[in-house]
PDB file of N, CA and C in Angstrom:
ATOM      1  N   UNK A   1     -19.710   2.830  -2.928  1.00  0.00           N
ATOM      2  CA  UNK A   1     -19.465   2.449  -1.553  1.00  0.00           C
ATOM      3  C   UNK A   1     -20.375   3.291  -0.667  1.00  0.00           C
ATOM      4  N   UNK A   2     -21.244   2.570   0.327  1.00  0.00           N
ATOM      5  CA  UNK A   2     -22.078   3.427   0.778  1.00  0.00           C
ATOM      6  C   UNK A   2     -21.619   3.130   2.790  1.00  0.00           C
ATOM      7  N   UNK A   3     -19.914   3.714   2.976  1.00  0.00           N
ATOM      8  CA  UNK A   3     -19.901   3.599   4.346  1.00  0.00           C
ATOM      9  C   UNK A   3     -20.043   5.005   5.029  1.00  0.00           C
ATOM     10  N   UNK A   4     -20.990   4.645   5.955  1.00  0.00           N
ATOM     11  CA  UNK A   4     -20.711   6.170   6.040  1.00  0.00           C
ATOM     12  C   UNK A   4     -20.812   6.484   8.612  1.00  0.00           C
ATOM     13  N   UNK A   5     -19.575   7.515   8.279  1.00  0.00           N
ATOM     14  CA  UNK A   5     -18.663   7.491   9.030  1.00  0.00           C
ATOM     15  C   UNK A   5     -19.390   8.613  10.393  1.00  0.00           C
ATOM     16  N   UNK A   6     -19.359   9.794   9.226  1.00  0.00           N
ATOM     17  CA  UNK A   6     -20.014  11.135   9.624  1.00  0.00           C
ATOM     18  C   UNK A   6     -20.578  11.800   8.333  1.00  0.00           C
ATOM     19  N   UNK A   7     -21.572  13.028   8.669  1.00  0.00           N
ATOM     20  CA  UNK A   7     -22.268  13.118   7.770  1.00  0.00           C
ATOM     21  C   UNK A   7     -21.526  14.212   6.952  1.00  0.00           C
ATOM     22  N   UNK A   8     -20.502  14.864   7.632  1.00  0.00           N
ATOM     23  CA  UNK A   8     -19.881  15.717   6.427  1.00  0.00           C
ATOM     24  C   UNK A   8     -19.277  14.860   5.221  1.00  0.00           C
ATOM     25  N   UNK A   9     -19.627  14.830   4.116  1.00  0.00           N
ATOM     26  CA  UNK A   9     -18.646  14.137   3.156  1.00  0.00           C
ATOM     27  C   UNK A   9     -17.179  14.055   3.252  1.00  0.00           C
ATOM     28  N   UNK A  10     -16.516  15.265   3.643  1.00  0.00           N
ATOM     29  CA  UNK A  10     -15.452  15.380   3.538  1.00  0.00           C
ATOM     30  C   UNK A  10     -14.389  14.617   4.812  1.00  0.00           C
ATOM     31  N   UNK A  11     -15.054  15.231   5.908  1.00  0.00           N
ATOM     32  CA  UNK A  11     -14.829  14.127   7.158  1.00  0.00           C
ATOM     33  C   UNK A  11     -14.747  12.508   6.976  1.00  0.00           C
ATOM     34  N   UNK A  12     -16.421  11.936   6.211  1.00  0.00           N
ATOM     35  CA  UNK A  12     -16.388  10.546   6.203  1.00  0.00           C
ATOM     36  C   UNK A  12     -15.316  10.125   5.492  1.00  0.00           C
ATOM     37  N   UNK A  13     -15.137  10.757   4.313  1.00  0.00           N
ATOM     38  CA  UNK A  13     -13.674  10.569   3.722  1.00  0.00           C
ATOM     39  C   UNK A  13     -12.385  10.711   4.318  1.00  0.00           C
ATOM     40  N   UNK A  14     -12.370  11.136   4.788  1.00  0.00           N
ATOM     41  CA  UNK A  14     -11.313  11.141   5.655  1.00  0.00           C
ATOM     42  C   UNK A  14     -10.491   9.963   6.471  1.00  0.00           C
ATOM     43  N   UNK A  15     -11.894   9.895   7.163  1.00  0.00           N
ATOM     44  CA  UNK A  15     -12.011   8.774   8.211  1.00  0.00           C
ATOM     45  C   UNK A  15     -11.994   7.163   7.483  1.00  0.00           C
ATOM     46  N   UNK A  16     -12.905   7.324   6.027  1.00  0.00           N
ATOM     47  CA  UNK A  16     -12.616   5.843   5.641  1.00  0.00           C
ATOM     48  C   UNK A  16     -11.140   5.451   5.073  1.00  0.00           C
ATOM     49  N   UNK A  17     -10.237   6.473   4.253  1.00  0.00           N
ATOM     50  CA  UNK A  17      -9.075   7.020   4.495  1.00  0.00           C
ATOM     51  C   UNK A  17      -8.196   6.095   5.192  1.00  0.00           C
ATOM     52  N   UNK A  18      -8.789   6.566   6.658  1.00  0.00           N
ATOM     53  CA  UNK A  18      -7.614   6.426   7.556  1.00  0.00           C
ATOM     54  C   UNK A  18      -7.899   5.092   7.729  1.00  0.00           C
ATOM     55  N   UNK A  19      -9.203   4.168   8.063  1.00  0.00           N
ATOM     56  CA  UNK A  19      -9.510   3.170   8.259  1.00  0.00           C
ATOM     57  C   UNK A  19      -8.664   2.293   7.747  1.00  0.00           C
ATOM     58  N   UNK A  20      -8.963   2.557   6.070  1.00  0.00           N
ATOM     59  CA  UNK A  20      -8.280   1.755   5.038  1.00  0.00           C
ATOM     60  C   UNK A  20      -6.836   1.350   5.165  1.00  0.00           C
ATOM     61  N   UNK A  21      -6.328   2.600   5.735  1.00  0.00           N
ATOM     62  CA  UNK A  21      -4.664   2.492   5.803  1.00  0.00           C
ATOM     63  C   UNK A  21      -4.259   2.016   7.081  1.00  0.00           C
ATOM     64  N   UNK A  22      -4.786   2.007   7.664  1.00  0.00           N
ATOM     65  CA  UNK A  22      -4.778   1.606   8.743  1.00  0.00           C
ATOM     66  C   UNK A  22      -5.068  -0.035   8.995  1.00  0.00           C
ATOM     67  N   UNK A  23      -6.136  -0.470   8.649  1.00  0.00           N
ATOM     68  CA  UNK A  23      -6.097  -2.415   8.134  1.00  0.00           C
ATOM     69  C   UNK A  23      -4.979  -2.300   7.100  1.00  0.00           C
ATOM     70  N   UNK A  24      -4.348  -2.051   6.031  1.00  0.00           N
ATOM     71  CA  UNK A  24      -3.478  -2.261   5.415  1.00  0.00           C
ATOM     72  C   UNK A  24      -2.197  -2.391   6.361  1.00  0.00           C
ATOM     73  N   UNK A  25      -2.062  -1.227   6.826  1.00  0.00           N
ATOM     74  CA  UNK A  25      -1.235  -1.342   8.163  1.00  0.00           C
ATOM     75  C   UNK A  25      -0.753  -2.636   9.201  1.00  0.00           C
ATOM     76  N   UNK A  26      -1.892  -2.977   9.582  1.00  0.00           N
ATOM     77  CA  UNK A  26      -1.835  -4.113  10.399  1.00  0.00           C
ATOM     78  C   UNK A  26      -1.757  -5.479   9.267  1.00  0.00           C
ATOM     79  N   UNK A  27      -1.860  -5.837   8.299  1.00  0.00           N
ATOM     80  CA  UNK A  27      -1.889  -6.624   7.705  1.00  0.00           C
ATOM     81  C   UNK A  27      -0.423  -6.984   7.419  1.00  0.00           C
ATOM     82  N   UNK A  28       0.065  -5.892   6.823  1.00  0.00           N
ATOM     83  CA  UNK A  28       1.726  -5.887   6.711  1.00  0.00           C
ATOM     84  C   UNK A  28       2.545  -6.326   8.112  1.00  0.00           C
ATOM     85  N   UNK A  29       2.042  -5.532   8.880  1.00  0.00           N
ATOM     86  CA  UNK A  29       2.851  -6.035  10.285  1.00  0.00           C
ATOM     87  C   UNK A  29       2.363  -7.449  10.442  1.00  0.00           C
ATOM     88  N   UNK A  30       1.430  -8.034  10.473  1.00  0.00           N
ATOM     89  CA  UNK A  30       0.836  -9.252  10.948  1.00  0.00           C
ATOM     90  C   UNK A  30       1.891 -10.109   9.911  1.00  0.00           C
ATOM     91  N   UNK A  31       1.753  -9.763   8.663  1.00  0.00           N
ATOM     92  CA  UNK A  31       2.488 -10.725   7.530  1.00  0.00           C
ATOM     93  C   UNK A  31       4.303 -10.608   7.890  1.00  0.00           C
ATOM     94  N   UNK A  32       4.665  -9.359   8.086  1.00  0.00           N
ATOM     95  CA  UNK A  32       6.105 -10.034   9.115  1.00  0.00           C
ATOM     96  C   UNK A  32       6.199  -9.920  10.463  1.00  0.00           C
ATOM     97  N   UNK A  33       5.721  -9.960  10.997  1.00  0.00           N
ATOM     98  CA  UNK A  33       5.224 -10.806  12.450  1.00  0.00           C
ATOM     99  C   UNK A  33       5.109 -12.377  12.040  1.00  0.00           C
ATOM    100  N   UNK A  34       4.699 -12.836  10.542  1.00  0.00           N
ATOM    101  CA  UNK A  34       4.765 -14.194  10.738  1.00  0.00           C
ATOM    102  C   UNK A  34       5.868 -14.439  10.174  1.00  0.00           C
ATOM    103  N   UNK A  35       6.706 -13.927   9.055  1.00  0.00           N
ATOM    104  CA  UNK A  35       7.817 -13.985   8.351  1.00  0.00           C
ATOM    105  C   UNK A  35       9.107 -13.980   9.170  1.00  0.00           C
ATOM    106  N   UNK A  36       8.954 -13.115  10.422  1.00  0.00           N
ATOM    107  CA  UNK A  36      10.113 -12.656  11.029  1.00  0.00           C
ATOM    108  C   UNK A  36       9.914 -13.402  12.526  1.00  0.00           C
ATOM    109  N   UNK A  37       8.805 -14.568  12.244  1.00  0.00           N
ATOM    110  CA  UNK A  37       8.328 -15.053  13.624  1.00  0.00           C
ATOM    111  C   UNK A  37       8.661 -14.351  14.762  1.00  0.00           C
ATOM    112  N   UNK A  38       8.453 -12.939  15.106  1.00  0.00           N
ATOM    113  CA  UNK A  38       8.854 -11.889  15.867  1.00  0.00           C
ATOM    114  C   UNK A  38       7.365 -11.237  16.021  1.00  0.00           C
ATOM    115  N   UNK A  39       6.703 -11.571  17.317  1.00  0.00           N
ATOM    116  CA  UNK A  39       5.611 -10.901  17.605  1.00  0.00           C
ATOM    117  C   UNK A  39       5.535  -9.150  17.877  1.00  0.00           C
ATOM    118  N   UNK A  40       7.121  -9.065  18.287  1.00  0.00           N
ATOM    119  CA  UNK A  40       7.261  -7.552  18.307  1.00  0.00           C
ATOM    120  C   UNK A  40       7.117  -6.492  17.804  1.00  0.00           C
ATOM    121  N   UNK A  41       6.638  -6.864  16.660  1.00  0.00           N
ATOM    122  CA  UNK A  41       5.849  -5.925  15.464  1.00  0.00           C
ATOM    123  C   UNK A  41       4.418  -5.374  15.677  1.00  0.00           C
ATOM    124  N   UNK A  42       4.103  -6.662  16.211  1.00  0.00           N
ATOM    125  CA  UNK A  42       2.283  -6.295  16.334  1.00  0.00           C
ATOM    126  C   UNK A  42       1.941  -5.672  18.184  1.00  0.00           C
ATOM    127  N   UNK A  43       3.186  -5.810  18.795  1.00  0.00           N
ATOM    128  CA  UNK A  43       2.518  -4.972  20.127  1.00  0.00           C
ATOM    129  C   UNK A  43       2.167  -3.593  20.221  1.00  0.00           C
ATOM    130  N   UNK A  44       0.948  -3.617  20.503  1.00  0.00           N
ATOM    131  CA  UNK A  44      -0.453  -2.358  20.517  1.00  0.00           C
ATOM    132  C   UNK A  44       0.882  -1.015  20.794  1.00  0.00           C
ATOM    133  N   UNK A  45       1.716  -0.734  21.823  1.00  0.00           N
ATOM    134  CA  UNK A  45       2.218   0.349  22.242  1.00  0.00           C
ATOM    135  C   UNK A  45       3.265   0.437  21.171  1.00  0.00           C
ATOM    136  N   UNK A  46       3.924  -0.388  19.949  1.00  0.00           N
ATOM    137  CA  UNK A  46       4.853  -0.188  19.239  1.00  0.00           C
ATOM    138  C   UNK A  46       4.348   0.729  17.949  1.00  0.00           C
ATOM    139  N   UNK A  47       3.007  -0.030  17.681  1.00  0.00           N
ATOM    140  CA  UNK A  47       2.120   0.095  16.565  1.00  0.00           C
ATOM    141  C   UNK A  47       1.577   1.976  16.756  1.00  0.00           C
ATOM    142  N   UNK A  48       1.476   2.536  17.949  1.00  0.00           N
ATOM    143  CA  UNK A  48       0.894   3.677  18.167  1.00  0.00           C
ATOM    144  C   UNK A  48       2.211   4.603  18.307  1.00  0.00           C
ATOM    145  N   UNK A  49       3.073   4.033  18.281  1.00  0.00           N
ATOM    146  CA  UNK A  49       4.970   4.819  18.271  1.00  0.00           C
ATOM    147  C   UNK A  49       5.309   5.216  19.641  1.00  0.00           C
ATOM    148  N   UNK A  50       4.630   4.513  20.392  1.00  0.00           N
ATOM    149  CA  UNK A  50       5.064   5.269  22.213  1.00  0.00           C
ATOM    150  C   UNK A  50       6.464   4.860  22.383  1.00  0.00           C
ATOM    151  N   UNK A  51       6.992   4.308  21.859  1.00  0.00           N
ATOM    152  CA  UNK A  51       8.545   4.147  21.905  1.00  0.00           C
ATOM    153  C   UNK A  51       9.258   5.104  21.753  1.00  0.00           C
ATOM    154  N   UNK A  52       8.911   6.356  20.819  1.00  0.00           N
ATOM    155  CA  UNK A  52       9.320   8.041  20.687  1.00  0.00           C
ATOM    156  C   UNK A  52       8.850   8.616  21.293  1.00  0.00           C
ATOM    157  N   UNK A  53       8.756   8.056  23.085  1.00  0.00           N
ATOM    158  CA  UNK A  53       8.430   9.064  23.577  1.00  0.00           C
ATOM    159  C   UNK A  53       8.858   8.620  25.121  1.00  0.00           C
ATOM    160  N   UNK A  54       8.697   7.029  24.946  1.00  0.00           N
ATOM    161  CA  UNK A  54       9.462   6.382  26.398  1.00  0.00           C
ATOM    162  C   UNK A  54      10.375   4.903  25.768  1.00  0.00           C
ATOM    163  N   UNK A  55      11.308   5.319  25.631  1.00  0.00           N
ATOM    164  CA  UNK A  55      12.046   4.286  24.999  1.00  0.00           C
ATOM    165  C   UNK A  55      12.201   2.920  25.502  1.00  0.00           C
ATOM    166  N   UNK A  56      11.989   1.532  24.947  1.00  0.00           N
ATOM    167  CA  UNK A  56      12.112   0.646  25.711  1.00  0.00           C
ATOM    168  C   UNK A  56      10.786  -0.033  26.402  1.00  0.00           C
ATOM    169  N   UNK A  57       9.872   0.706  26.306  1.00  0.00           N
ATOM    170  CA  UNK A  57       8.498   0.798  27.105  1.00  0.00           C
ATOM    171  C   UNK A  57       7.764  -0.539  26.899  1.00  0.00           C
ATOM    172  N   UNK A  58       8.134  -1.143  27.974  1.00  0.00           N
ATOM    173  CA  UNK A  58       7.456  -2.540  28.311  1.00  0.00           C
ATOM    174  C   UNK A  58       7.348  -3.353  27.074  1.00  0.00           C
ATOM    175  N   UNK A  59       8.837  -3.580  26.692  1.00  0.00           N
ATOM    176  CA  UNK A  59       9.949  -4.147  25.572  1.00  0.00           C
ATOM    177  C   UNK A  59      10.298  -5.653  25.986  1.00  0.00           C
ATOM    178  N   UNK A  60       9.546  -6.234  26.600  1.00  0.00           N
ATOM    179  CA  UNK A  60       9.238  -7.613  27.053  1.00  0.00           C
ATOM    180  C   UNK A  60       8.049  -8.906  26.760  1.00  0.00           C
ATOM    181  N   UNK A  61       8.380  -9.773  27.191  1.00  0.00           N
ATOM    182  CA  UNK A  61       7.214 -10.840  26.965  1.00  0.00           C
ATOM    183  C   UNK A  61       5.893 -10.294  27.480  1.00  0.00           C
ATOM    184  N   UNK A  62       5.796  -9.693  28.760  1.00  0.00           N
ATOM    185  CA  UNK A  62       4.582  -9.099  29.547  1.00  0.00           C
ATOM    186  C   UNK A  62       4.834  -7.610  28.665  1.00  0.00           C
ATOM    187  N   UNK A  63       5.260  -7.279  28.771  1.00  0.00           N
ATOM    188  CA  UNK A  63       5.016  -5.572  27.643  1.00  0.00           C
ATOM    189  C   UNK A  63       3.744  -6.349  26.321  1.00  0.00           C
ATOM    190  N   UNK A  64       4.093  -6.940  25.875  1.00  0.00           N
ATOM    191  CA  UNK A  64       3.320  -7.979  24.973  1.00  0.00           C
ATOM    192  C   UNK A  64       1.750  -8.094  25.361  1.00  0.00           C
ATOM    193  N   UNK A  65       1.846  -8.884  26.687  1.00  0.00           N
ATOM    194  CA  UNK A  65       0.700  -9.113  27.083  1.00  0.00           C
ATOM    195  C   UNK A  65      -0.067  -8.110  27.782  1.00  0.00           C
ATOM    196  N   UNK A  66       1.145  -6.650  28.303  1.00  0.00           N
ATOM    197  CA  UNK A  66       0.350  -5.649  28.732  1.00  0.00           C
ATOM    198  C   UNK A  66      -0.478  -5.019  27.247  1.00  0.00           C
ATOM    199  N   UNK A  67       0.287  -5.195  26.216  1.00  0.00           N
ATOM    200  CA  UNK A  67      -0.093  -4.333  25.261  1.00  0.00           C
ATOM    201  C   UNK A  67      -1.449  -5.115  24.837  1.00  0.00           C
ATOM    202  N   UNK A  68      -1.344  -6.502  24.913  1.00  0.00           N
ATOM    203  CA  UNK A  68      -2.727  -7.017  24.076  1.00  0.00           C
ATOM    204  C   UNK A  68      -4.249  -6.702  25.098  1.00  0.00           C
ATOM    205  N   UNK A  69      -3.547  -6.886  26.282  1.00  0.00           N
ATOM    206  CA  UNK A  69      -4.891  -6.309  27.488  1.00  0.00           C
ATOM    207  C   UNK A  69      -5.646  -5.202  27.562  1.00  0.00           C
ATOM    208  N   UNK A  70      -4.084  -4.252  26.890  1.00  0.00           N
ATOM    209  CA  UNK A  70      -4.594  -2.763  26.615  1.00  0.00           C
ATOM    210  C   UNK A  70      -5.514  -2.721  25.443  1.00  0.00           C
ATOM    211  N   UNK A  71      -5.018  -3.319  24.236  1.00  0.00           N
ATOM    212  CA  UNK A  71      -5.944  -3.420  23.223  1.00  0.00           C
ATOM    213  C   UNK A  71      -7.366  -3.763  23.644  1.00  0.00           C
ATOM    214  N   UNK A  72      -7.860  -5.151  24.036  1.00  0.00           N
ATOM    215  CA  UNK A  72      -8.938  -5.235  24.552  1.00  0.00           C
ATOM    216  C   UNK A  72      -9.455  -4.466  25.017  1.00  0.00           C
ATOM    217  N   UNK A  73      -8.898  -3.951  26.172  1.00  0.00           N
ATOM    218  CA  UNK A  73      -9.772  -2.996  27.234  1.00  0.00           C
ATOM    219  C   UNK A  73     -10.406  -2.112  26.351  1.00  0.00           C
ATOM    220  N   UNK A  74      -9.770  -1.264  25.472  1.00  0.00           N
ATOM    221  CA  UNK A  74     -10.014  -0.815  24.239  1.00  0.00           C
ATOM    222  C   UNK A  74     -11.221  -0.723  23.738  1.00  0.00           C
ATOM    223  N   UNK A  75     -10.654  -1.935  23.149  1.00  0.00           N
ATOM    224  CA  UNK A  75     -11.991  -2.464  22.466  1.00  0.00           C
ATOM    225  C   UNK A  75     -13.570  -2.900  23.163  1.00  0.00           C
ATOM    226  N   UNK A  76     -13.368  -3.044  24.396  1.00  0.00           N
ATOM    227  CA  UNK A  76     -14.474  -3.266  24.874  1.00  0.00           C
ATOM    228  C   UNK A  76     -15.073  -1.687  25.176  1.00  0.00           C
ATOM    229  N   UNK A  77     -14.314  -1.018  25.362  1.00  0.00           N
ATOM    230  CA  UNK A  77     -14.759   0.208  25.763  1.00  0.00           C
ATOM    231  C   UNK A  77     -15.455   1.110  24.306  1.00  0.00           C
ATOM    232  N   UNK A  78     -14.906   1.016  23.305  1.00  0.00           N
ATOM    233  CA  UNK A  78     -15.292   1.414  22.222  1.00  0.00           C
ATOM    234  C   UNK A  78     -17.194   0.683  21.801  1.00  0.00           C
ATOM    235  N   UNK A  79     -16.768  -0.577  21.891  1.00  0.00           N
ATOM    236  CA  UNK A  79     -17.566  -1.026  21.702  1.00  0.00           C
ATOM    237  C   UNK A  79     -19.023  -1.197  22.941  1.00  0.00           C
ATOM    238  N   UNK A  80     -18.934  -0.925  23.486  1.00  0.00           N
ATOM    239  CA  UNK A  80     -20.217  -0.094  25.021  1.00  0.00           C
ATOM    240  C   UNK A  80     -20.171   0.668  24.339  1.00  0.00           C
ATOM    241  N   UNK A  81     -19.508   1.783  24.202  1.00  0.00           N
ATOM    242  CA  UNK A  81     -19.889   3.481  23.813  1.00  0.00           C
ATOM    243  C   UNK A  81     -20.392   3.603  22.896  1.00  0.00           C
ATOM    244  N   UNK A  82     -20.228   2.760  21.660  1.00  0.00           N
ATOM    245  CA  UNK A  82     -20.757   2.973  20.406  1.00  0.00           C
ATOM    246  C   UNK A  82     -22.434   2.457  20.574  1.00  0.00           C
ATOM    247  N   UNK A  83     -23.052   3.748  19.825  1.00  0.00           N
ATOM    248  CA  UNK A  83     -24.477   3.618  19.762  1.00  0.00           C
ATOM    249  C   UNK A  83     -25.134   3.244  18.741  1.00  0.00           C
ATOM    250  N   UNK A  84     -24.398   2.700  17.635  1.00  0.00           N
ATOM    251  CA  UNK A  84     -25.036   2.144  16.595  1.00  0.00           C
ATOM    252  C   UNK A  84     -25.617   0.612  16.974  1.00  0.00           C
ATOM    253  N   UNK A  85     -25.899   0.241  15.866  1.00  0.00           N
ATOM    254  CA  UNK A  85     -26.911  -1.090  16.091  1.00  0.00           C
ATOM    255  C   UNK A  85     -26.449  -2.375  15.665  1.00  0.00           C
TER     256      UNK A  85
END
C-alpha cells in the first residue's frame, strides 16, 4: 500500500489507521440508518459525540439539516486548504 499521509512512518500509520476506522464507521451507521430507517444515526453532531457535552443538541429535523450544512461547510473548507493536486 503506497498511501502516504505524512512522512513520519509512524504518524502515516496512524492516520491511515484512523481513516480506515473511521469509513468503517460510517458504513455501519449508514447500514442502520437504512435498517432502522432512522436518519438519526448519521447526523454530523451525533457522529462527533457533542451530545456528551450539550444534550439534546439540535435533536430535530433542522438539527439534521444543520448538521449536513455543517458537514459541507467542512468539506469545502478542507478541500480549498488542501494543497495537494
Amino acid at each position: 500500500m503506497n498511501i502516504q499521509i505524512s512522512k513520519n512512518k509512524y504518524w502515516n500509520a496512524a492516520c491511515i489507521l484512523m481513516l480506515f476506522s473511521a469509513a468503517i464507521h460510517m458504513v455501519i451507521l449508514f447500514l442502520i440508518a437504512l435498517i432502522s430507517k432512522s436518519f438519526y444515526v448519521v447526523n454530523y453532531f451525533n457522529i462527533i459525540s457533542i451530545s456528551y457535552f450539550i444534550p439534546n443538541f439540535l435533536n430535530s429535523f433542522w438539527g439534521n439539516v444543520v448538521s449536513v450544512a455543517f458537514a459541507v461547510i467542512l468539506y469545502v473548507i478542507f478541500l480549498r486548504t488542501n494543497k495537494t493536486k
